[in-house]
Protein backbone atom coordinates (compact mmCIF):
# COMPACT_ATOMS: atom_id res chain seq x y z
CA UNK A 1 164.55 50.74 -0.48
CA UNK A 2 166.27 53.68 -2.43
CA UNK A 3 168.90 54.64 -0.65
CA UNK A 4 168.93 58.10 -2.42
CA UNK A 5 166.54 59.16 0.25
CA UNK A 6 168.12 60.55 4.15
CA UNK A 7 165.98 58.12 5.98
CA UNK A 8 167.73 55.46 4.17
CA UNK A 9 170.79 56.48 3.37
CA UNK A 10 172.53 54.68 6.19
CA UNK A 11 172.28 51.29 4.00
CA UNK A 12 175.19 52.48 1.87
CA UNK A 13 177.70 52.35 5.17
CA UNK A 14 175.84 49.43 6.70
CA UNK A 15 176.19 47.10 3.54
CA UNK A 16 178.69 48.47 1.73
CA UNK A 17 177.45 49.45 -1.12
CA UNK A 18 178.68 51.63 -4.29
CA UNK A 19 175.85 50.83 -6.59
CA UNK A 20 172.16 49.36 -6.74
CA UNK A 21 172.07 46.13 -5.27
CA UNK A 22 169.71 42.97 -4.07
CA UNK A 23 170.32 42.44 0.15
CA UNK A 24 169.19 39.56 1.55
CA UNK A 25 168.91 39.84 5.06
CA UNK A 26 168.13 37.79 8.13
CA UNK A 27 166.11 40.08 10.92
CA UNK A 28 164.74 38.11 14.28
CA UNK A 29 163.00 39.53 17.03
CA UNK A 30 164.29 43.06 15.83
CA UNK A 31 167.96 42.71 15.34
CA UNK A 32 169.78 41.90 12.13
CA UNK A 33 171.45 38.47 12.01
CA UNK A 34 173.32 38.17 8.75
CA UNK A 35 172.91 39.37 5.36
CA UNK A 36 174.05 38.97 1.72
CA UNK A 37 174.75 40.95 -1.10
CA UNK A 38 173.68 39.60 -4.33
CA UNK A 39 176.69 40.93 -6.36
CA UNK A 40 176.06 38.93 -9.21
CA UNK A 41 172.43 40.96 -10.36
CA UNK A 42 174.00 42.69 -12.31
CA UNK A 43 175.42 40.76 -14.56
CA UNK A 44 172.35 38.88 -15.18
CA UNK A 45 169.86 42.17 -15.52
CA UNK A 46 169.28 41.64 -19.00
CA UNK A 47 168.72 37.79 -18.98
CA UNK A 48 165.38 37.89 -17.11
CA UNK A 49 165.89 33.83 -16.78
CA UNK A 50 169.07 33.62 -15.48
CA UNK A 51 168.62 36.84 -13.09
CA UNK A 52 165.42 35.20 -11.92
CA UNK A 53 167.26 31.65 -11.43
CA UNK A 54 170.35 33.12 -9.72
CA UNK A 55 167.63 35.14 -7.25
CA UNK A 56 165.61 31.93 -6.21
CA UNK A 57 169.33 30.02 -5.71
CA UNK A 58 170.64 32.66 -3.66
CA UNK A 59 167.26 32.71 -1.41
CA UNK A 60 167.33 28.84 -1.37
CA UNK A 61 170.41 29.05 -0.30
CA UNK A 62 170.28 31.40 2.49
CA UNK A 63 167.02 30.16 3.82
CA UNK A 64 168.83 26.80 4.21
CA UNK A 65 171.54 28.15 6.34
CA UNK A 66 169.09 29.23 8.85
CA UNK A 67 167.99 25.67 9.64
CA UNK A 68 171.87 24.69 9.86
């Protein structure tokens, strides 16, 4: 989503954001549940295989706490 445009500008507030970022976030029936800021992309922009591996980790991850 680029948050550059009015429609979506409301993303900066809601997740706190001062740059480009990844959001993972947890929507049912609607609502927003929970969501997560990859901080860490970044860092790992220019090492395609790390970025990708620290993506799939974080969405492992957070998929797993929904069956908790």
């Amino acid at each position: 989503v680029n948050v550059e445009k009015p429609e979506h500008n409301h993303f900066i507030k809601e997740y706190q954001l001062y740059t480009r970022s990844v959001i993972i976030s947890d929507v049912i029936n609607g609502s927003e549940k929970r969501w997560k800021n990859l901080h860490k992309v970044w860092e790992l922009v220019r090492n395609e295989e790390a970025f990708k591996h620290y993506i799939q980790k974080e969405i492992a991850e957070y998929l797993q706490g929904l069956s908790s």
